[in-house]
Protein backbone atom coordinates (compact mmCIF):
# COMPACT_ATOMS: atom_id res chain seq x y z
CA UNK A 1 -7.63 -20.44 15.01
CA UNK A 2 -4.75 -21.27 12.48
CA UNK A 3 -6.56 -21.97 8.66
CA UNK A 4 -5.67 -21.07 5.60
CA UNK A 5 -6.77 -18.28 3.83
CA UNK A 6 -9.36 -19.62 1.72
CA UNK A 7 -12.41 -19.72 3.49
CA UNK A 8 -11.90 -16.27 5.02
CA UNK A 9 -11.48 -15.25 1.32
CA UNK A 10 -14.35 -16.73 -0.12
CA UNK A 11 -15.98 -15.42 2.70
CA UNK A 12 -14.42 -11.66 1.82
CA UNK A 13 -15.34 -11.99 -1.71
CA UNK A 14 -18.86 -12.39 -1.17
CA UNK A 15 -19.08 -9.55 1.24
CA UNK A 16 -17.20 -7.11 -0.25
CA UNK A 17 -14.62 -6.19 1.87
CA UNK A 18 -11.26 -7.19 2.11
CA UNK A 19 -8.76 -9.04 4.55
CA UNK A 20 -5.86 -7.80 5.58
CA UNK A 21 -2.23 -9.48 5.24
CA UNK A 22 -0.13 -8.05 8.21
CA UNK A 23 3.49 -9.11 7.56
CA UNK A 24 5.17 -9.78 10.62
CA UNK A 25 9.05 -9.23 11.81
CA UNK A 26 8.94 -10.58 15.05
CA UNK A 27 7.01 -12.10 18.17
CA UNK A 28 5.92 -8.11 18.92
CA UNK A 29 4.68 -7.79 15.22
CA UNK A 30 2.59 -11.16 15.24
CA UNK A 31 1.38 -10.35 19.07
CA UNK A 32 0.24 -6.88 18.41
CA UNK A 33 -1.46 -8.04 15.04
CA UNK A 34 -2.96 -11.27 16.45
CA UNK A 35 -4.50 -9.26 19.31
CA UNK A 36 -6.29 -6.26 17.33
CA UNK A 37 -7.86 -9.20 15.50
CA UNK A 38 -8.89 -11.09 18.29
CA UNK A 39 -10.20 -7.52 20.16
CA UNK A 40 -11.89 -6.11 16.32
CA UNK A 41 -13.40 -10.00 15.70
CA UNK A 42 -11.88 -9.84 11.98
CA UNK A 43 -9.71 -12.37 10.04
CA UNK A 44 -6.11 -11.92 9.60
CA UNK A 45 -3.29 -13.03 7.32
CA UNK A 46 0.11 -12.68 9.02
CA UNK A 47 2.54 -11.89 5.80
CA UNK A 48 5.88 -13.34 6.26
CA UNK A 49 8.24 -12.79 3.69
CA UNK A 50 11.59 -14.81 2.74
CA UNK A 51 13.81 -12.43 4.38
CA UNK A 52 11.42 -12.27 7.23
CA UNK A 53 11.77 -16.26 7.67
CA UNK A 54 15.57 -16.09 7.46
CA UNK A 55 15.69 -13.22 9.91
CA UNK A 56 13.22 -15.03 12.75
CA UNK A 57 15.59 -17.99 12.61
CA UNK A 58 13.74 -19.94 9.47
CA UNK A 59 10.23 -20.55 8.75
CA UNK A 60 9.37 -23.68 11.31
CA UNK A 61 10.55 -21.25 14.27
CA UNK A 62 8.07 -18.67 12.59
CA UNK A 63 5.57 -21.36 12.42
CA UNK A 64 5.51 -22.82 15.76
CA UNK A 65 5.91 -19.07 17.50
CA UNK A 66 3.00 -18.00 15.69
CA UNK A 67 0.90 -21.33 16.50
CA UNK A 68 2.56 -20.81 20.09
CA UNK A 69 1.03 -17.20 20.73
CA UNK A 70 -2.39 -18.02 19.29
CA UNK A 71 -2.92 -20.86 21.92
CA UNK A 72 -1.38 -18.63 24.32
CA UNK A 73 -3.23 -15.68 23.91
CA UNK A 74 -6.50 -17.70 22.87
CA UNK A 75 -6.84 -16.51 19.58
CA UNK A 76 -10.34 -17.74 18.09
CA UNK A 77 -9.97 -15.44 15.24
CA UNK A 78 -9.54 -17.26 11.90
CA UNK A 79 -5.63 -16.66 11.28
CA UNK A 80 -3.46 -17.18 8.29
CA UNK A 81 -0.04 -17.83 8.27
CA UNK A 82 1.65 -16.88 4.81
CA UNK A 83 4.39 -17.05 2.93
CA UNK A 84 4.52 -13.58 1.06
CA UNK A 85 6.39 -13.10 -2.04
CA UNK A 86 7.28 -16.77 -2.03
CA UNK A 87 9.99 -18.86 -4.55
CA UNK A 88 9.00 -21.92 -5.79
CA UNK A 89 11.57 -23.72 -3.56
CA UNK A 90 10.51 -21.40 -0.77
CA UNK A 91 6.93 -22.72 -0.93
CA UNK A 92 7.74 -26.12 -0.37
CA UNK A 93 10.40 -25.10 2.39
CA UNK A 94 6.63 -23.16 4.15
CA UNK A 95 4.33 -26.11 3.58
CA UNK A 96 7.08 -28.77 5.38
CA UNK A 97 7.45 -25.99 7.67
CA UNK A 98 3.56 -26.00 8.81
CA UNK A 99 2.72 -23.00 6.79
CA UNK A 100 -1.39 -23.14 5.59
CA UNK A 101 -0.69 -20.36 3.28
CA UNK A 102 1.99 -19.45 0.37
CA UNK A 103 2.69 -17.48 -2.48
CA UNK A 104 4.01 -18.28 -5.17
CA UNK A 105 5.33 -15.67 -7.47
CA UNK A 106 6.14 -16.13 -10.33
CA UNK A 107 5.97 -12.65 -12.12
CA UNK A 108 9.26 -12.60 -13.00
CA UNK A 109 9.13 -15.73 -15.24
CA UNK A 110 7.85 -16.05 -19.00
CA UNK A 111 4.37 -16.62 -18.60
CA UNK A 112 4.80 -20.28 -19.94
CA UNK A 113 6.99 -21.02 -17.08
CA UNK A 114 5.37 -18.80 -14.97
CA UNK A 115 1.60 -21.29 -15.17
CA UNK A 116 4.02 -24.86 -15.31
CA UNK A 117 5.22 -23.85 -11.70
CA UNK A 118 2.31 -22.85 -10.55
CA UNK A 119 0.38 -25.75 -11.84
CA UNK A 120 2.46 -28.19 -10.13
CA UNK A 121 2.05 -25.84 -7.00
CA UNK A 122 -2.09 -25.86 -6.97
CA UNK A 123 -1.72 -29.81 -7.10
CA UNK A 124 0.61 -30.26 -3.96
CA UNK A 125 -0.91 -27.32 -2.08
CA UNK A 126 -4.49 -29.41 -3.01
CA UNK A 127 -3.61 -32.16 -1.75
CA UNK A 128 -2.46 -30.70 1.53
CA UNK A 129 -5.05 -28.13 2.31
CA UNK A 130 -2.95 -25.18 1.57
CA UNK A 131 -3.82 -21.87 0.14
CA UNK A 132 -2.11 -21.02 -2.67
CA UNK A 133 -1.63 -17.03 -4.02
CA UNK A 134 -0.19 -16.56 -7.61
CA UNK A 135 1.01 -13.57 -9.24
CA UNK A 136 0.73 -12.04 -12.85
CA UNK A 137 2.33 -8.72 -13.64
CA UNK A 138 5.24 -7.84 -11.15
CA UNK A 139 4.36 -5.08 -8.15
CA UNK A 140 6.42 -2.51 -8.26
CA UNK A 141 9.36 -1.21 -5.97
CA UNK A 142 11.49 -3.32 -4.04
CA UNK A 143 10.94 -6.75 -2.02
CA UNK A 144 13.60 -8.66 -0.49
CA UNK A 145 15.76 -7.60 -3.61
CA UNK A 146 12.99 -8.40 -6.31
CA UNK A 147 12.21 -5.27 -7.98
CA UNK A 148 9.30 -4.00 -9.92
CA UNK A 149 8.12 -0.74 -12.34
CA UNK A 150 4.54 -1.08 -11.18
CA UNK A 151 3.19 -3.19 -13.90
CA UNK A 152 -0.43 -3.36 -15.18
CA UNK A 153 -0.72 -7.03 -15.53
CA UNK A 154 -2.08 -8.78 -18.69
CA UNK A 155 -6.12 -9.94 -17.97
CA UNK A 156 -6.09 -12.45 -20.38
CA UNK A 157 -2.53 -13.80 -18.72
CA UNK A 158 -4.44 -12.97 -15.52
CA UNK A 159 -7.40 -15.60 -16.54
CA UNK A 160 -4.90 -18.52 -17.52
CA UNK A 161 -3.26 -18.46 -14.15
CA UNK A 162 -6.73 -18.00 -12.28
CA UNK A 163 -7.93 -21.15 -13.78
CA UNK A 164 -5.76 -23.54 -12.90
CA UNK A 165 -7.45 -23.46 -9.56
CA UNK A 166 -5.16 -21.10 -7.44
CA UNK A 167 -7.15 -19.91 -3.94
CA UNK A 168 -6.33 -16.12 -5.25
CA UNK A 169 -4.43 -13.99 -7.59
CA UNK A 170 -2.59 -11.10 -7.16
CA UNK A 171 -2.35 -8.93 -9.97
CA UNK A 172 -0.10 -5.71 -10.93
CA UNK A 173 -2.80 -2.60 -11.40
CA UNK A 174 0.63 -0.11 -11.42
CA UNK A 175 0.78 -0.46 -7.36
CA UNK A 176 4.49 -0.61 -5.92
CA UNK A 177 5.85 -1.37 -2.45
CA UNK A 178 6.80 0.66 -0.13
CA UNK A 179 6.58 4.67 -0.24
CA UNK A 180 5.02 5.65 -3.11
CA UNK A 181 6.30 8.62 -5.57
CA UNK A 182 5.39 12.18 -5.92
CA UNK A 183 4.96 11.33 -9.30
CA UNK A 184 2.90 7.56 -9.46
CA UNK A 185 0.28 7.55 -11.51
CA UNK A 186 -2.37 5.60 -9.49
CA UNK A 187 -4.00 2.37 -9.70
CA UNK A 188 -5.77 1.24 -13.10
CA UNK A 189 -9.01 0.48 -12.64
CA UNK A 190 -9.39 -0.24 -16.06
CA UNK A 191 -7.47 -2.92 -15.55
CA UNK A 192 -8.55 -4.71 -12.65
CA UNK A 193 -12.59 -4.29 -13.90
CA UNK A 194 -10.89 -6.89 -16.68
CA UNK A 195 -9.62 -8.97 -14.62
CA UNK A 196 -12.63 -9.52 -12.45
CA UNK A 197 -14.51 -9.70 -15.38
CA UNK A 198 -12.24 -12.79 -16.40
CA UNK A 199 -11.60 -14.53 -13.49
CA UNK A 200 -15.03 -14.07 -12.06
CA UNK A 201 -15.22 -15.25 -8.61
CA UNK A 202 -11.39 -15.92 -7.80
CA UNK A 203 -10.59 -13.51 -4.29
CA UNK A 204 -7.81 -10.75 -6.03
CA UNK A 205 -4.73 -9.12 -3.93
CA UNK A 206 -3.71 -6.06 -3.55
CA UNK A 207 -0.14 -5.42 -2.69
CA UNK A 208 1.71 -2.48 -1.79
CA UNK A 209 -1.65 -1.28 0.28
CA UNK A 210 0.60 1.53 1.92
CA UNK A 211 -0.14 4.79 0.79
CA UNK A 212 -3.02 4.07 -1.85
CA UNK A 213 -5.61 6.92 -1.16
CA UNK A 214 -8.19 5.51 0.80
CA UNK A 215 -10.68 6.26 -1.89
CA UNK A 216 -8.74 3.96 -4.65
CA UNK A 217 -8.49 1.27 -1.58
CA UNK A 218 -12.44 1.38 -1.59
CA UNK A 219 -12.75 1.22 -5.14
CA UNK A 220 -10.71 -1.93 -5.17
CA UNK A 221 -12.59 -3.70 -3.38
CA UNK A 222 -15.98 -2.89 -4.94
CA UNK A 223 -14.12 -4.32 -8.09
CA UNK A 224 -12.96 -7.76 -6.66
CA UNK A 225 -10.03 -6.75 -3.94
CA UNK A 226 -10.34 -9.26 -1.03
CA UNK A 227 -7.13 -9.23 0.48
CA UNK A 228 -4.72 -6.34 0.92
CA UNK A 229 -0.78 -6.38 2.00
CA UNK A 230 0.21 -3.74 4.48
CA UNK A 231 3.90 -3.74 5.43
CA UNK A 232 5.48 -0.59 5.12
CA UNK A 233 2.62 1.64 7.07
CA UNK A 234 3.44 -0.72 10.33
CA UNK A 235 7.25 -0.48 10.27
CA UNK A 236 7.20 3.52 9.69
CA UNK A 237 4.66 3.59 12.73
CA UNK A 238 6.52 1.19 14.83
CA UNK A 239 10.22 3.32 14.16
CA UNK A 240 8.17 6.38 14.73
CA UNK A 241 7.28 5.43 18.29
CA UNK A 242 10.45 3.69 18.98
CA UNK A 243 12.09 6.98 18.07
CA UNK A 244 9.50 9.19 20.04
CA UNK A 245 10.41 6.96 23.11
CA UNK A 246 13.88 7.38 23.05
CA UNK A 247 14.47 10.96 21.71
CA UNK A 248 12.33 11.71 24.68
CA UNK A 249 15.09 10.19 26.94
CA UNK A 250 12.39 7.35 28.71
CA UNK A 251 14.83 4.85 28.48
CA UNK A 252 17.18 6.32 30.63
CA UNK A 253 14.17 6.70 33.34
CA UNK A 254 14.28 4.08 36.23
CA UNK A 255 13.91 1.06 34.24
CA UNK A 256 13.16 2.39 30.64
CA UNK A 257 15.82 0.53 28.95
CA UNK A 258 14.16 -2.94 29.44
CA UNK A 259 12.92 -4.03 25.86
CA UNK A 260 9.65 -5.27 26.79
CA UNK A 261 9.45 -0.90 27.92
CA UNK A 262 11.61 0.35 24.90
CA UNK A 263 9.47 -2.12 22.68
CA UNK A 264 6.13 -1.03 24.57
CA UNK A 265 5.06 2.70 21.86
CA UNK A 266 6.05 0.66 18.76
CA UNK A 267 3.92 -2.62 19.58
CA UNK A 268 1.02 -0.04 20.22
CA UNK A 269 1.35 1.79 17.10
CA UNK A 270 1.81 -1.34 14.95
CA UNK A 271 -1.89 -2.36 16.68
CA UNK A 272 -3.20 1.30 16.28
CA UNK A 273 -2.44 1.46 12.39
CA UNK A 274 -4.22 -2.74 11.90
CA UNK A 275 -7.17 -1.18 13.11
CA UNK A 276 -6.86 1.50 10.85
CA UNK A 277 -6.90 -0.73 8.12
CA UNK A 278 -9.37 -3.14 9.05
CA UNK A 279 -11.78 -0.37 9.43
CA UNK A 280 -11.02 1.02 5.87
CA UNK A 281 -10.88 -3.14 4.37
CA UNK A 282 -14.73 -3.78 6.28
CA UNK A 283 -13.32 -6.46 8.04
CA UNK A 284 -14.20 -5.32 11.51
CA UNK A 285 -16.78 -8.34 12.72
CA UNK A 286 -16.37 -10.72 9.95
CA UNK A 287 -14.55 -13.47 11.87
C-alpha cells in the first residue's frame, strides 16, 4: 500500500515505537525490504537518497519500480517512499516524480533561510498530500558529500521549524552516519527531552540508527523517536554475504555466477538485519 508517512507516524507516536526508514539501492534492496514488512505486518519507509535516485536511473524510475514491486508482490503493508536527505530543488524533482514522502534539509542554511524554504515546502507538500521531514542541527558524518560534526540541535530552533506544520522533524542529538567512532560521545538525551517537550506531539527522526547501542535506540523512542534511518547496517551485511559467497568460490559452481545466485546471501542478509530492527523499533504488527 503506497502512503505517505504520516499516518503510520502519528500512528508510531502514539504507540511508542518507531518506524523504520530502509534506504534502498536497488530493485534487491526495495524487494528484500518490502517483503520482511509484508511477512513481520509492520510499516516501512523506503529511504532513497539523491545519489541513490541518480544511480537507479532518476527518481520516476525509482518511483514506478517501487510502485511496480508492491503490486507485484502484493504488498498490503503501509509503505513510504522517501526522499532522504532531500534539496529543496530535489523535493520538487520527488513530488513530480510520484514520491508521497520528502525531506527537506535544510541544516546547512541560516536558520532564517533554513524555516522560508521549508515554509514554502509544508504549503506545496499540503496541498498535495505529501509528507514532509525537516531538519534542524546537521547529522553528523558524511551523506552524498554533505558532511556533519554530530550536532546537538537548538530546541528552541527545533520548535520554530516544528510549527510551521512539517509531518516530522529530524533533529541532531550528536548522532552521525555511518560507522561510528571509538571515541563518539553518545546521543544527548538532554537534548531531545527539550525538544519533545517543545514540539509536543510532532513524530521526531533519528538518523544515523547504525551502531547506536540498542539501549540509547530504546531510550529514544520513549522520548519521542518515531522513525529511525538505517543505511549503513544493510550495505555492510549485504557486502558481507556477497563476499562470503564468492571467497567461498560458489560462483564458479555449475551456475553460481548468475546474479539473481551471486545476488541471492546479500538480499537475505539485507532482510535478516530489517527484522532486526523492526524488532528493536516495536514495529513488528503495527501495520
Amino acid at each position: 500500500m503506497y502512503v505517505s508517512a504520516k499516518e503510520m507516524l502519528i500512528k508510531a507516536k502514539a504507540g511508542h515505537y518507531a518506524v523504520p526508514q530502509i534506504n534502498i539501492n536497488n530493485l534487491e534492496w526495495t524487494k528484500a525490504a518490502l517483503q520482511t514488512a509484508q511477512e513481520l505486518n509492520a510499516p516501512i519507509i523506503l529511504g532513497v537518497s539523491e545519489g541513490a535516485g541518480k544511480y537507479m536511473c532518476g527518481f520516476k524510475t525509482v518511483a514506478d519500480m517501487t510502485k511496480a514491486i508492491i503490486d507485484g508482490l502484493g504488498i498490503t503493508v503501509p509503505v513510504a517512499l522517501h526522499l532522504d536527505h532531500g534539496s529543496y530543488e530535489g523535493c520538487y524533482a520527488c513530488m513530480d516524480a510520484g514520491f508521497l514522502s520528502v525531506m527537506f534539509d535544510g541544516s546547512h542554511y541560516p536558520i532564517e533561510e533554513n524555516i522560508e524554504k521549508t515554509r514554502e515546502l509544508v504549503r506545496v507538500t499540503s496541498e498535495r498530500g505529501i509528507s514532509l521531514e525537516a531538519e534542524v542541527g546537521s547529522i553528523g558524518g558524511e551523506e552524498d558529500g554533505v558532511i556533519g560534526a554530530g550536532e546537538v540541535a537548538n530546541p528552541a530552533e527545533c520548535k520554530q521549524i516544528a510549527d510551521l506544520g512539517v509531518t516530522m522533524l529530524a533533529a541532531g542529538i550528536g548522532n552521525i552516519h555511518g560507522k561510528y567512532p571509538e571515541n563518539w560521545a553518545g546521543l544527548s538525551f538532554d537534548a531531545l527531552e527539550k525538544i519533545q517537550a517543545l514540539t509536543s506531539e510532532m513524530p521526531l527522526v533519528l538518523h544515523g540508527g547504525t551502531g547506536i547501542p540498542e539501549d540509547m535506540i530504546r531510550r529514544s523512542i520513549e522520548l519521542g523517536v518515531s522513525k529511525i534511518n538505517v543505511n549503513t547496517e544493510c550495505q555492510l551485511a549485504f557486502a558481507a554475504a556477497t563476499r562470503g559467497y564468492v571467497e567461498a568460490g560458489k560462483d564458479l559452481q555449475g551456475k553460481g555466477f548468475d546474479p539473481r545466485k551471486l545476488l541471492a546471501p546479500g538480499v537475505e542478509a539485507i532482510k535478516a538485519t530489517v527484522k532486526e530492527k523492526m524488532t528493536l523499533f516495536g514495529c513488528i504488527g503495527k501495520a
